[in-house]
PDB file of N, CA and C in Angstrom:
ATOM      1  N   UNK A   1      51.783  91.136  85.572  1.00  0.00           N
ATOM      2  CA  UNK A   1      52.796  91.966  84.952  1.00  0.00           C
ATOM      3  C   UNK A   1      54.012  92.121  85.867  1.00  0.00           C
ATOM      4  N   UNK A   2      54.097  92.510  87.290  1.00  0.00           N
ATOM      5  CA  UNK A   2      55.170  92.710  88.253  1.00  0.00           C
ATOM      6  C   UNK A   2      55.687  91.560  88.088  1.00  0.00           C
ATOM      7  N   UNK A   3      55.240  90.201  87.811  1.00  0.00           N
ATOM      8  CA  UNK A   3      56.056  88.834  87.871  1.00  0.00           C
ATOM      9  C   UNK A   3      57.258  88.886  86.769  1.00  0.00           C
ATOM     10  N   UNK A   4      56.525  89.493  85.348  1.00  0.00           N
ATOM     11  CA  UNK A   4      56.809  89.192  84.380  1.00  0.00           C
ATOM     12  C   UNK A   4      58.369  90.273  84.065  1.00  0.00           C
ATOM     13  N   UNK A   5      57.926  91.177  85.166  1.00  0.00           N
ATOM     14  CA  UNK A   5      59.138  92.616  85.029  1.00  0.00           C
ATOM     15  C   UNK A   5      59.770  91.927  86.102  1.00  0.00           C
ATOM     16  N   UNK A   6      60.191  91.533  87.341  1.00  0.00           N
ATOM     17  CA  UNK A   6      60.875  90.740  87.935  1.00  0.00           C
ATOM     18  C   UNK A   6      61.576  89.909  87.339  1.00  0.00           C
ATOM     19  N   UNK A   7      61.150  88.820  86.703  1.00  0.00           N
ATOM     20  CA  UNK A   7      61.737  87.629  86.092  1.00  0.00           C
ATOM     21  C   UNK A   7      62.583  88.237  85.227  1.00  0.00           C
ATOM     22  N   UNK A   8      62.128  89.331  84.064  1.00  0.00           N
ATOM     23  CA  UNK A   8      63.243  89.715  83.391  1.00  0.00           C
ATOM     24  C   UNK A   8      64.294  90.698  84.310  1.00  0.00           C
ATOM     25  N   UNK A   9      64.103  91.153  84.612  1.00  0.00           N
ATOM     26  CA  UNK A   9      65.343  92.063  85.819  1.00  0.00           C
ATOM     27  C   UNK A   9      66.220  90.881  86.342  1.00  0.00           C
ATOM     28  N   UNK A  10      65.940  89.864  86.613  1.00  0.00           N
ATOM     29  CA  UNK A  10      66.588  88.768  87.407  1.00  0.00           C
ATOM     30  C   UNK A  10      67.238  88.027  85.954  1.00  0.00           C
ATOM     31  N   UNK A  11      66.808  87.858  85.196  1.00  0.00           N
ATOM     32  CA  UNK A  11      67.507  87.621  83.556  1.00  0.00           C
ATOM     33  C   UNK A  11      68.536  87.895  83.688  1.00  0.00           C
ATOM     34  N   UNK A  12      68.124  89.216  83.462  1.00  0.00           N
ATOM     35  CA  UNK A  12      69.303  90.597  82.880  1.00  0.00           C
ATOM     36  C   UNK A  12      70.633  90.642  83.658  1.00  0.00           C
ATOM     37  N   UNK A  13      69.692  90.272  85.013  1.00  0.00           N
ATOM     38  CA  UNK A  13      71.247  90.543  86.122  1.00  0.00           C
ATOM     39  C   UNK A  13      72.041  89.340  86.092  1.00  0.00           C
ATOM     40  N   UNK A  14      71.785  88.128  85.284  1.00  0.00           N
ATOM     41  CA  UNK A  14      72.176  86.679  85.405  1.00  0.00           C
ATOM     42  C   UNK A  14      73.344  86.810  84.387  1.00  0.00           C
ATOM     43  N   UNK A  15      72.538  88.014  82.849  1.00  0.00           N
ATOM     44  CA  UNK A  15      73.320  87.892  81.840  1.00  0.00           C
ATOM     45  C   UNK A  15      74.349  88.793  82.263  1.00  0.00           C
ATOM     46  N   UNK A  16      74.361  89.788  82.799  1.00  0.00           N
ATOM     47  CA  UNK A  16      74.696  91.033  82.734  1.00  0.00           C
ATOM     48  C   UNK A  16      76.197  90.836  84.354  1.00  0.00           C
ATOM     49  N   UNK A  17      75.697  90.045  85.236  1.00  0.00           N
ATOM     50  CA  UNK A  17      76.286  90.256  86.397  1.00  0.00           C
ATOM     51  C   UNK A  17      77.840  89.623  86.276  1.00  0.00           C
ATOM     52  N   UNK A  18      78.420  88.760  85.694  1.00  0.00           N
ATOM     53  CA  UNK A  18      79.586  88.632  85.441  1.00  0.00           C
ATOM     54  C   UNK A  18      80.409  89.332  84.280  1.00  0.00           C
ATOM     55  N   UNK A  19      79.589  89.818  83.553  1.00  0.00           N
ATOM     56  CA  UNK A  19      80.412  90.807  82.471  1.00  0.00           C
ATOM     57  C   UNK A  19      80.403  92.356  83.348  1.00  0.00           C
ATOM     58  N   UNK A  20      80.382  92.524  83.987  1.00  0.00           N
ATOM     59  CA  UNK A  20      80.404  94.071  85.036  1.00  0.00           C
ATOM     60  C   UNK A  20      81.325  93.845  86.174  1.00  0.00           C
ATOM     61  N   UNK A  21      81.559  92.743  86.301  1.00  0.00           N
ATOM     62  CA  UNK A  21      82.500  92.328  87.755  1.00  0.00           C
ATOM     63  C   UNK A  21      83.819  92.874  87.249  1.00  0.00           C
ATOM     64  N   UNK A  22      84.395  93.110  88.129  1.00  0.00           N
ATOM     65  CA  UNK A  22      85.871  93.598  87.527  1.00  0.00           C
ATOM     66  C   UNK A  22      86.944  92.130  88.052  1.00  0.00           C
ATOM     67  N   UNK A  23      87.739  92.585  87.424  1.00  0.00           N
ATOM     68  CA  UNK A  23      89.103  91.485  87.988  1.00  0.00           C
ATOM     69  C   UNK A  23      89.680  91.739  89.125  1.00  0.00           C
ATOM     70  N   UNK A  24      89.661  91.149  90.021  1.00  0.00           N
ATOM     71  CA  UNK A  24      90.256  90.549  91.172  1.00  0.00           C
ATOM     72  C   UNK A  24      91.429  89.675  91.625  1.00  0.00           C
ATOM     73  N   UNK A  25      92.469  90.453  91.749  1.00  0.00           N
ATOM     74  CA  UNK A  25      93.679  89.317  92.318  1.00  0.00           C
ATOM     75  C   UNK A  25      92.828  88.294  94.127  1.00  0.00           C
ATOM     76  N   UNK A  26      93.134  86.966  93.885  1.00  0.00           N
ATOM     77  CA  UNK A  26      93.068  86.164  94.712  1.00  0.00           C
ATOM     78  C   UNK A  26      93.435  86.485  96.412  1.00  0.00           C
ATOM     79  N   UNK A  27      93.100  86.700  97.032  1.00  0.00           N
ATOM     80  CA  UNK A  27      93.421  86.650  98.481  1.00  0.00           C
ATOM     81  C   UNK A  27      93.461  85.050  99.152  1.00  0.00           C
ATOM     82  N   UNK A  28      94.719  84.999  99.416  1.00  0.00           N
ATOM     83  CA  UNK A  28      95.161  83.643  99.638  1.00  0.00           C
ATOM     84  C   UNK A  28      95.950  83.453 101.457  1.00  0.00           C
ATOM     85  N   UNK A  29      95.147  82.041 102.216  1.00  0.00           N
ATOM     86  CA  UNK A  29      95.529  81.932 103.549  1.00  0.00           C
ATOM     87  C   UNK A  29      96.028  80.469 103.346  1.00  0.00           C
ATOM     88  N   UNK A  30      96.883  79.939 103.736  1.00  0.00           N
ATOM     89  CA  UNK A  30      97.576  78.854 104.194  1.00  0.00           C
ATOM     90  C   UNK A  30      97.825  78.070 105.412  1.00  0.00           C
ATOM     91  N   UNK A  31      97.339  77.294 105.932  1.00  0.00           N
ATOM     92  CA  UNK A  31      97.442  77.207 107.344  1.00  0.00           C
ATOM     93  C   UNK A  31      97.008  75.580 107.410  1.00  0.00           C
ATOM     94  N   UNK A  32      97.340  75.444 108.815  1.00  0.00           N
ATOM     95  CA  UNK A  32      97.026  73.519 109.165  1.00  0.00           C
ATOM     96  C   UNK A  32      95.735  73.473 110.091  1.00  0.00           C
ATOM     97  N   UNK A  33      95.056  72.616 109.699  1.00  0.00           N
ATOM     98  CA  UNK A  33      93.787  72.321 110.730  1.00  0.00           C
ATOM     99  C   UNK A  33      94.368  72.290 111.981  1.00  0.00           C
ATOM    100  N   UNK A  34      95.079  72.007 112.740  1.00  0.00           N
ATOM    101  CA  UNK A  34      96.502  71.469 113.915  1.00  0.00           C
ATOM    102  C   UNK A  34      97.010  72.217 114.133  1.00  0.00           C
ATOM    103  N   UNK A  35      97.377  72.455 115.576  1.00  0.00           N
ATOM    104  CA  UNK A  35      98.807  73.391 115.467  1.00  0.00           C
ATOM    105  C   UNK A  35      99.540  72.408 114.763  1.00  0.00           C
ATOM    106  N   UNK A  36     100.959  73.404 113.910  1.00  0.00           N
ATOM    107  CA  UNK A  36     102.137  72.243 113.401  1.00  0.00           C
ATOM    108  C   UNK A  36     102.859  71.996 114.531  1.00  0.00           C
ATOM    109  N   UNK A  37     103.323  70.273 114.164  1.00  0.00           N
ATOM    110  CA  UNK A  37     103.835  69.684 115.339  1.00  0.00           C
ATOM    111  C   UNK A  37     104.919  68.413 114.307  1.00  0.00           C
ATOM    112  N   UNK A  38     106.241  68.378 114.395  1.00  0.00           N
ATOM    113  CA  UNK A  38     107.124  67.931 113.608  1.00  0.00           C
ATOM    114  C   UNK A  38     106.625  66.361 113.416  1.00  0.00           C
ATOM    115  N   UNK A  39     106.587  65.397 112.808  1.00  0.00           N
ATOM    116  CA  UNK A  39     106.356  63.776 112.876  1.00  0.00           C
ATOM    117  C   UNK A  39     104.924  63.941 113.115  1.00  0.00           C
ATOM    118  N   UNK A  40     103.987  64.714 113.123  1.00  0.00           N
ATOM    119  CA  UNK A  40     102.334  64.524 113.603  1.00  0.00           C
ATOM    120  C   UNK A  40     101.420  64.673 112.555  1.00  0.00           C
ATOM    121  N   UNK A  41     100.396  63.733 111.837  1.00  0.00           N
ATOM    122  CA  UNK A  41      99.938  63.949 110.775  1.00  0.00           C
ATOM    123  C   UNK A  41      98.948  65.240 111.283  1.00  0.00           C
ATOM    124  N   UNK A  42      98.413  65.840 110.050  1.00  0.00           N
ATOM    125  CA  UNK A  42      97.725  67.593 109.595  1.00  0.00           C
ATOM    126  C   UNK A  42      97.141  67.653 108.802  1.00  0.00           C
ATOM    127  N   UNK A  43      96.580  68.412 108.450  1.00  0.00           N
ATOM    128  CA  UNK A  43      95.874  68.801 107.095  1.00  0.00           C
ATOM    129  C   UNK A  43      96.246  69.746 106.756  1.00  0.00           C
ATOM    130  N   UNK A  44      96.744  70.283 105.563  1.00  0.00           N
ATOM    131  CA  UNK A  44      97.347  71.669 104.586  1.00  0.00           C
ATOM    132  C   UNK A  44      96.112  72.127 103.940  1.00  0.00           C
ATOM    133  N   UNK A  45      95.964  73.264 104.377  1.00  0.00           N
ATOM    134  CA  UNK A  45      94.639  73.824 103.944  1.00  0.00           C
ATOM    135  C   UNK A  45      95.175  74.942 102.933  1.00  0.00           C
ATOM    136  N   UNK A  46      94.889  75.488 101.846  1.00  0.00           N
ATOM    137  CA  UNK A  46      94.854  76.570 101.132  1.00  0.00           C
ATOM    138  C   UNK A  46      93.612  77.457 100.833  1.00  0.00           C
ATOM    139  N   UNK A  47      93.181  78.661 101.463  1.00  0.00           N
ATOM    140  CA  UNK A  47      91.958  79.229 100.835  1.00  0.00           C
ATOM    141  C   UNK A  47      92.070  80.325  99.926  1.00  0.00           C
ATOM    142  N   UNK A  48      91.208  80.261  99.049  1.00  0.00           N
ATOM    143  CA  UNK A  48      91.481  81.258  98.122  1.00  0.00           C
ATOM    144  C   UNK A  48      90.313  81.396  97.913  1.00  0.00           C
ATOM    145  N   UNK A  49      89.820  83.125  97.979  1.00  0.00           N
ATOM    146  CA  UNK A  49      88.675  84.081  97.971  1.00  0.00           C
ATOM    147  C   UNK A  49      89.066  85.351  97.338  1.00  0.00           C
ATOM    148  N   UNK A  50      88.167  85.943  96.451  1.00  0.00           N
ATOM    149  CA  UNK A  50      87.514  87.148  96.588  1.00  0.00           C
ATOM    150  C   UNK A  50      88.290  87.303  95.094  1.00  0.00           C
ATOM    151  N   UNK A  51      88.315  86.506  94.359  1.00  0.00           N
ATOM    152  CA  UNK A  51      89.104  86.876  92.913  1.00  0.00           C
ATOM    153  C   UNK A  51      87.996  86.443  91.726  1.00  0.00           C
ATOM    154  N   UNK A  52      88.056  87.040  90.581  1.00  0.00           N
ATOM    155  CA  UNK A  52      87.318  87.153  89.485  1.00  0.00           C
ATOM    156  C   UNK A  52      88.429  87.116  88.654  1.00  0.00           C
ATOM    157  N   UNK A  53      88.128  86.679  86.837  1.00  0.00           N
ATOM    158  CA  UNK A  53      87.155  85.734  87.002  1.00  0.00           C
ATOM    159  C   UNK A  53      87.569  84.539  87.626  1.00  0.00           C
ATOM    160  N   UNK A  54      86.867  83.376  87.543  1.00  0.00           N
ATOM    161  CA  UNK A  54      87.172  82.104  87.914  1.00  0.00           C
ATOM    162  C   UNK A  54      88.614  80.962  87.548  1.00  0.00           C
ATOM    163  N   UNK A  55      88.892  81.289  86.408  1.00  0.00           N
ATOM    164  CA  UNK A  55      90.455  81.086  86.218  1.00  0.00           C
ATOM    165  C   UNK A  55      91.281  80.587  87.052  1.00  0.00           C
ATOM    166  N   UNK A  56      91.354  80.002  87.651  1.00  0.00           N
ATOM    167  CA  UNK A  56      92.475  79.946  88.789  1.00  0.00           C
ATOM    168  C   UNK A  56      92.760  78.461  88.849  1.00  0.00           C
ATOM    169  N   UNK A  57      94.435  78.508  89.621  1.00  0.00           N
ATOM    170  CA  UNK A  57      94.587  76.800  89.302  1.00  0.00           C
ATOM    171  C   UNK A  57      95.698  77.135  90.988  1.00  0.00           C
ATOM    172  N   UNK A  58      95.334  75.863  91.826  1.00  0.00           N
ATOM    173  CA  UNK A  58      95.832  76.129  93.058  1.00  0.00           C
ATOM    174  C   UNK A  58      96.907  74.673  93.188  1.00  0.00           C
ATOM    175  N   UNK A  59      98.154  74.780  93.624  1.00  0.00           N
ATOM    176  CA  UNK A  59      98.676  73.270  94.112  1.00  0.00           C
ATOM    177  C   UNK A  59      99.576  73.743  95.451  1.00  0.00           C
ATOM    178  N   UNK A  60      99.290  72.752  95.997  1.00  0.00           N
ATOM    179  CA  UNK A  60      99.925  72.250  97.393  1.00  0.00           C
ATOM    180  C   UNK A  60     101.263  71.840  97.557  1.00  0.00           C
ATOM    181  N   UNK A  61     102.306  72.238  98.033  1.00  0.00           N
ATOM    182  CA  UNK A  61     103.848  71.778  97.695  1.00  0.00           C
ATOM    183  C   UNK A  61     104.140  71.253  98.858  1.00  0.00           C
ATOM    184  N   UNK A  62     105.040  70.878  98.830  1.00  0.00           N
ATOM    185  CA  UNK A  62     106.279  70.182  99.872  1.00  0.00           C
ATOM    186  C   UNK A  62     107.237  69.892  99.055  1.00  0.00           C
ATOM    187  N   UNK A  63     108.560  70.694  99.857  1.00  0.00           N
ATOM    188  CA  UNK A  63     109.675  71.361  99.096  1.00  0.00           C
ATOM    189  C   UNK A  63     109.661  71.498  97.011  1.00  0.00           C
ATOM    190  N   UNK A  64     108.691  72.885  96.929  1.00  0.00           N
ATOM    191  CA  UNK A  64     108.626  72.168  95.648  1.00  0.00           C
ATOM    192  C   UNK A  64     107.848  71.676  94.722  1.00  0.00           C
ATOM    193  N   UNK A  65     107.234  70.717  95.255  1.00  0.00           N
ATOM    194  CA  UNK A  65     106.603  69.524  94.101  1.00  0.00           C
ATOM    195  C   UNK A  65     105.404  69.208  94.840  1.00  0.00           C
ATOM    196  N   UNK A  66     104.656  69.301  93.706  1.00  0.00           N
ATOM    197  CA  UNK A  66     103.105  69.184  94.358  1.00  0.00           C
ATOM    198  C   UNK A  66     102.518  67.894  95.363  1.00  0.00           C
ATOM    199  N   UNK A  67     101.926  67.814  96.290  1.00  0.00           N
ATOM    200  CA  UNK A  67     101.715  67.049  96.513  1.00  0.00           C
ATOM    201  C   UNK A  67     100.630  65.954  96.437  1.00  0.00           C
ATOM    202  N   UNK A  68     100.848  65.021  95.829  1.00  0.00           N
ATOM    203  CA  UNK A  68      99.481  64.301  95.581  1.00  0.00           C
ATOM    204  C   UNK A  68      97.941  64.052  96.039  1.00  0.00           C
ATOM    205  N   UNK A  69      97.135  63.644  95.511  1.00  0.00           N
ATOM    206  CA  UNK A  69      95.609  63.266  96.121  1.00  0.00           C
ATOM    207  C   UNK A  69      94.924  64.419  97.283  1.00  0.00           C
ATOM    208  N   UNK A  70      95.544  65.787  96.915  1.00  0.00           N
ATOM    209  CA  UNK A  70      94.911  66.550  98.145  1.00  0.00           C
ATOM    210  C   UNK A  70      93.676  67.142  96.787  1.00  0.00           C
ATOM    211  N   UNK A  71      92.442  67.190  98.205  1.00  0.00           N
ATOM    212  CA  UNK A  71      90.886  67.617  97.973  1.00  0.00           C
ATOM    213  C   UNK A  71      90.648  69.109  97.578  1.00  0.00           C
ATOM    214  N   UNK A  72      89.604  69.581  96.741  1.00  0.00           N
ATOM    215  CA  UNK A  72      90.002  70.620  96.323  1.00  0.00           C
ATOM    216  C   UNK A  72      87.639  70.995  96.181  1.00  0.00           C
ATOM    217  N   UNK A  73      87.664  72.022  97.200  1.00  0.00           N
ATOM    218  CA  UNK A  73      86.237  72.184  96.798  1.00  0.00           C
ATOM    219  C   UNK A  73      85.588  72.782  95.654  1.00  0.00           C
ATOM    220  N   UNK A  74      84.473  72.544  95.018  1.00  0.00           N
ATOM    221  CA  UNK A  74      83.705  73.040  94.135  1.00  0.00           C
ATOM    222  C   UNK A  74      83.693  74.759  93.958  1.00  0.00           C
ATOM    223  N   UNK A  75      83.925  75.746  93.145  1.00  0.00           N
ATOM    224  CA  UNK A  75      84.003  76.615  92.605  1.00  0.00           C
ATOM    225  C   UNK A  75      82.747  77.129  93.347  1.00  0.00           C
ATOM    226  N   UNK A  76      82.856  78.543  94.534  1.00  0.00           N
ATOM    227  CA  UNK A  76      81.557  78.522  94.645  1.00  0.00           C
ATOM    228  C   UNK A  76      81.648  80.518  94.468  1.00  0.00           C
ATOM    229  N   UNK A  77      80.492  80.907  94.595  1.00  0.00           N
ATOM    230  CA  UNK A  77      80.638  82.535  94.289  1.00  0.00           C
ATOM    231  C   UNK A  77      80.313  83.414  95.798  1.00  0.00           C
ATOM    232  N   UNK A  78      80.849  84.584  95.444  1.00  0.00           N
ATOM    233  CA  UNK A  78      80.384  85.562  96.646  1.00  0.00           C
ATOM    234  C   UNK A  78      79.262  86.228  95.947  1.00  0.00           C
ATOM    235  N   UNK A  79      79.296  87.726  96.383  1.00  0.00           N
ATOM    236  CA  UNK A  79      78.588  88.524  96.161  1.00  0.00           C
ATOM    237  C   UNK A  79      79.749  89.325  95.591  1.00  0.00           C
ATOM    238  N   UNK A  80      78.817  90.069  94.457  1.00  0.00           N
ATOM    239  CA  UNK A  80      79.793  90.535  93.263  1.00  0.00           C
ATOM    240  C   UNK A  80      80.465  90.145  92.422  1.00  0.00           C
ATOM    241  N   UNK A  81      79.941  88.842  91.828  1.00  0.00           N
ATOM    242  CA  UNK A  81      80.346  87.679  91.292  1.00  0.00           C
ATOM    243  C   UNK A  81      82.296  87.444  91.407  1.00  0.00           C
ATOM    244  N   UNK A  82      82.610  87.618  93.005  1.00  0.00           N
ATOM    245  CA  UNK A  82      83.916  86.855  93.079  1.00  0.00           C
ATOM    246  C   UNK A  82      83.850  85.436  93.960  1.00  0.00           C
ATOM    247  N   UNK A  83      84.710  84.798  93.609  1.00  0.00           N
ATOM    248  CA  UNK A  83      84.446  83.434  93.706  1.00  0.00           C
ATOM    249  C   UNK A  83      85.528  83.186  94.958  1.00  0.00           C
ATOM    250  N   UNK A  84      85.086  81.744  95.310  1.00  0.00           N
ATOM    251  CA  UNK A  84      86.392  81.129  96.441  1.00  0.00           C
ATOM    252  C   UNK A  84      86.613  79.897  96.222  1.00  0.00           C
ATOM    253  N   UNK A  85      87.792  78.882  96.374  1.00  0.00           N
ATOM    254  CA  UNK A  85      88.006  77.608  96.734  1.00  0.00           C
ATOM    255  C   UNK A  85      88.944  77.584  98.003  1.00  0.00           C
ATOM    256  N   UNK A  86      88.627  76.166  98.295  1.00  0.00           N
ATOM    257  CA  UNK A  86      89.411  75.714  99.265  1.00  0.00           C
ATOM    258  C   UNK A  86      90.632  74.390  98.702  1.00  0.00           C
ATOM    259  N   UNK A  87      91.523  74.281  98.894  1.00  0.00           N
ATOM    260  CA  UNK A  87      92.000  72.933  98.701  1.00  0.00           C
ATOM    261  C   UNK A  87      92.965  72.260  99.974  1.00  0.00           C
ATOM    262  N   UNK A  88      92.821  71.283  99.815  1.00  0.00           N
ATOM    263  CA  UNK A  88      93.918  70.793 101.522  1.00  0.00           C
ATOM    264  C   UNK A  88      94.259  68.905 101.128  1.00  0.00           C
ATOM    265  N   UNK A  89      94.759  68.612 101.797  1.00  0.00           N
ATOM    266  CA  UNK A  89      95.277  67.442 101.998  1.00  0.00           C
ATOM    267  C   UNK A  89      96.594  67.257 103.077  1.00  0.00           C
ATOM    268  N   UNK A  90      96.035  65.732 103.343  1.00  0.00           N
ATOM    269  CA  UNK A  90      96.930  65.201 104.874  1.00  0.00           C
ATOM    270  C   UNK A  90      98.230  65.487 104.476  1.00  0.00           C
ATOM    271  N   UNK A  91      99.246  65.518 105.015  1.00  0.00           N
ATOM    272  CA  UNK A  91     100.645  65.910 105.519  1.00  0.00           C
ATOM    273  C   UNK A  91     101.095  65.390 106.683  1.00  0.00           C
ATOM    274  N   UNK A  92     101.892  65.355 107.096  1.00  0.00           N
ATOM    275  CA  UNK A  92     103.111  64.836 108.109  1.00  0.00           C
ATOM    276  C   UNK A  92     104.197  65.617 108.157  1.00  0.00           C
ATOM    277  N   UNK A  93     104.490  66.952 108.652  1.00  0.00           N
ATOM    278  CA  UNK A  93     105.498  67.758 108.329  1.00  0.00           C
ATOM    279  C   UNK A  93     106.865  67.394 109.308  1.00  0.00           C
ATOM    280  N   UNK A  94     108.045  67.037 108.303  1.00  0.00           N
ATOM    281  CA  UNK A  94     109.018  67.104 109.356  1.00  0.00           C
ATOM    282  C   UNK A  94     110.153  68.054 108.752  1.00  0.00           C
ATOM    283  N   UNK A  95     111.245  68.317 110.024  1.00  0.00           N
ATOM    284  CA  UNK A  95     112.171  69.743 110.524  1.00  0.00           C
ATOM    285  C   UNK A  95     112.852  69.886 109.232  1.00  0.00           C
ATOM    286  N   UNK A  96     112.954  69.344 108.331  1.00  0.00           N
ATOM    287  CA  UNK A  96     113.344  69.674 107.009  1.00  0.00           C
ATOM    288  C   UNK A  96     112.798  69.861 105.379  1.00  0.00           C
ATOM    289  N   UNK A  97     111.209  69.931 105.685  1.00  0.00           N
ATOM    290  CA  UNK A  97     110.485  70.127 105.106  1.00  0.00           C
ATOM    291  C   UNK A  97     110.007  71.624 104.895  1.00  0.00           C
ATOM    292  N   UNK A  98     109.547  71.988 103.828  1.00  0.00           N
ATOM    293  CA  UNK A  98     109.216  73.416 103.510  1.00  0.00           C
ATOM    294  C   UNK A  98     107.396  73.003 102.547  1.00  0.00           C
ATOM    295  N   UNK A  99     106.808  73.706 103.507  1.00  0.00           N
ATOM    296  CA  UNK A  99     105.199  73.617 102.385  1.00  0.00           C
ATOM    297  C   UNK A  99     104.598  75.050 102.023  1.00  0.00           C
ATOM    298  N   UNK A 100     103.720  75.191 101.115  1.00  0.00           N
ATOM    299  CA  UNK A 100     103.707  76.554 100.564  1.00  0.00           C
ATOM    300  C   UNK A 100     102.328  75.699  99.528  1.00  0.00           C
ATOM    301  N   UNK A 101     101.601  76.792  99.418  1.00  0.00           N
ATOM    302  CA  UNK A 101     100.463  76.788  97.806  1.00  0.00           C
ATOM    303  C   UNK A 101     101.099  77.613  96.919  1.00  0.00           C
ATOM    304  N   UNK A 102     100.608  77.557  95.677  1.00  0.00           N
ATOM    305  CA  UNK A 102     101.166  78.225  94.776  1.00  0.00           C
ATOM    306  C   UNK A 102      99.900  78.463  93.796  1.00  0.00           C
ATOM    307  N   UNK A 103      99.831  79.443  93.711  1.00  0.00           N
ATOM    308  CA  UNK A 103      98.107  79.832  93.044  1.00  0.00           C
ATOM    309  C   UNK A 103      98.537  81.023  91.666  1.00  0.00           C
ATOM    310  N   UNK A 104      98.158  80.193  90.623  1.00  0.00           N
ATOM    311  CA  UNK A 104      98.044  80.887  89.330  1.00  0.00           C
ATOM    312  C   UNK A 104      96.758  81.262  88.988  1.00  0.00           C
ATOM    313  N   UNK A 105      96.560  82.724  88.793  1.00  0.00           N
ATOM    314  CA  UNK A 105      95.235  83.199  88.397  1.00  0.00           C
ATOM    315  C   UNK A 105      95.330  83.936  87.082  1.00  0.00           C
ATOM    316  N   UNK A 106      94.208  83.396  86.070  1.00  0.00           N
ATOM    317  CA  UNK A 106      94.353  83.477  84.866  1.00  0.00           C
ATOM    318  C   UNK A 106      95.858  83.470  83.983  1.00  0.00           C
ATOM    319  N   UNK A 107      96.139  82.333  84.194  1.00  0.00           N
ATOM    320  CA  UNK A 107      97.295  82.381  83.662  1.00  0.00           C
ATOM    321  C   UNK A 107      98.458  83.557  83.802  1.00  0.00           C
ATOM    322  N   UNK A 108      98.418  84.079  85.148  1.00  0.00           N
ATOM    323  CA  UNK A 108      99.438  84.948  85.367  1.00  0.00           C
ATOM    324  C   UNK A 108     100.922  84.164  85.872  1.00  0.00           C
ATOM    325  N   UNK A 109     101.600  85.223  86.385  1.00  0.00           N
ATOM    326  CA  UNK A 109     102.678  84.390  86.775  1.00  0.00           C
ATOM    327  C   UNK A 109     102.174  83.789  88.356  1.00  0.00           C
ATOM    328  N   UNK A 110     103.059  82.756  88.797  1.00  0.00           N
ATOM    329  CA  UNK A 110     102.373  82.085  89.418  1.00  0.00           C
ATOM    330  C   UNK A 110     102.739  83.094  91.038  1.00  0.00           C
ATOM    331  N   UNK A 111     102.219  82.660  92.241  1.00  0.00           N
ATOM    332  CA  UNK A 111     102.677  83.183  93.368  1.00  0.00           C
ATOM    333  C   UNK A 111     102.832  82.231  94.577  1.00  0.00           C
ATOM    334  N   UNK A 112     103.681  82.164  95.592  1.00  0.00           N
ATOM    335  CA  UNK A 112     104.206  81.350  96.052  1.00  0.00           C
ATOM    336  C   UNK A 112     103.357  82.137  97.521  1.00  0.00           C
ATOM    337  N   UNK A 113     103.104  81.080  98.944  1.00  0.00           N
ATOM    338  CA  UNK A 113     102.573  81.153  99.837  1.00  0.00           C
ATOM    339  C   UNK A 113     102.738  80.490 100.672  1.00  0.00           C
ATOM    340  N   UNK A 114     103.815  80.527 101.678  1.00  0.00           N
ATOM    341  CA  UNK A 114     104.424  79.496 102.546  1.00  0.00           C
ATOM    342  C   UNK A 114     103.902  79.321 103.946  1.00  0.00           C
ATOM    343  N   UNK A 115     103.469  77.737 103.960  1.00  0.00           N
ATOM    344  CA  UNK A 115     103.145  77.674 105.435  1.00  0.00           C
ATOM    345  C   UNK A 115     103.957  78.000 106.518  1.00  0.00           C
ATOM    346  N   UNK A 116     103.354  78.699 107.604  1.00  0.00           N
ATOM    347  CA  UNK A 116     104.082  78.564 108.778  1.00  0.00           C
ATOM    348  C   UNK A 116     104.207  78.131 109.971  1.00  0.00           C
ATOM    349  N   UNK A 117     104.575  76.813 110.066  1.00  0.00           N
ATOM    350  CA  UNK A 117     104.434  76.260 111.196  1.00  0.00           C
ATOM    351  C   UNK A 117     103.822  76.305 112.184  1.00  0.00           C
ATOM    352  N   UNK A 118     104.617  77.740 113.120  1.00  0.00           N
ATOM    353  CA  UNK A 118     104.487  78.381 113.877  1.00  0.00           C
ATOM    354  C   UNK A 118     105.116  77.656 114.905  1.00  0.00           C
ATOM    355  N   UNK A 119     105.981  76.882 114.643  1.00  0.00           N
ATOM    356  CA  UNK A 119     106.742  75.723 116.442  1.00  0.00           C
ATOM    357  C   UNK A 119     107.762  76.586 116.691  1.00  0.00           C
TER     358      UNK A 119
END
């Protein structure tokens, strides 16, 4: 019987645990695997955590315009059913370049997030 009242409690919380989560704006970090260094290839990392629901659409810019073929990890969850991704791809930043993510969650307006060098 304790198996049988377990298994359903663990049900319930399966059905039950994303309709109770509340909405969550995205907490978003931007940064280079590298220090930035002008002419030196990098990686553009974007993380995005701790937002509900899952909705979300992330792109990588340089001045602008997205940048192609960058990697983007699998949808994974926290605790309290809020979720995180990562996305990044190589780069080469030079002195007249501007990079930034731009992360739309549930179709809101979008928000802009600019890397910073730091040189």
């Amino acid at each position: 019987m304790n198996k049988f009242v377990f298994a359903a409690l663990v049900g319930l919380f399966c059905l039950l645990g994303p309709s109770v989560a509340k909405e969550s704006s995205p907490k978003v970090q931007v940064y280079s695997r590298l220090p930035g260094e002008f002419g030196k290839s990098n990686t553009l990392i974007c993380h995005v955590s701790g937002f509900h629901p899952p909705e979300i659409k992330i792109e990588l810019l340089r001045n602008g315009i997205e940048i192609p073929n960058s990697d983007q990890t699998d949808l994974a969850f926290e605790e309290n059913w809020h979720y995180h991704l990562t996305k990044s791809v190589t780069f080469t930043p030079q002195k007249e370049d501007h990079f930034a993510c731009r992360v739309t969650h549930m179709n809101k307006e979008p928000k802009l997030y600019i890397w910073d060098p730091d040189m």
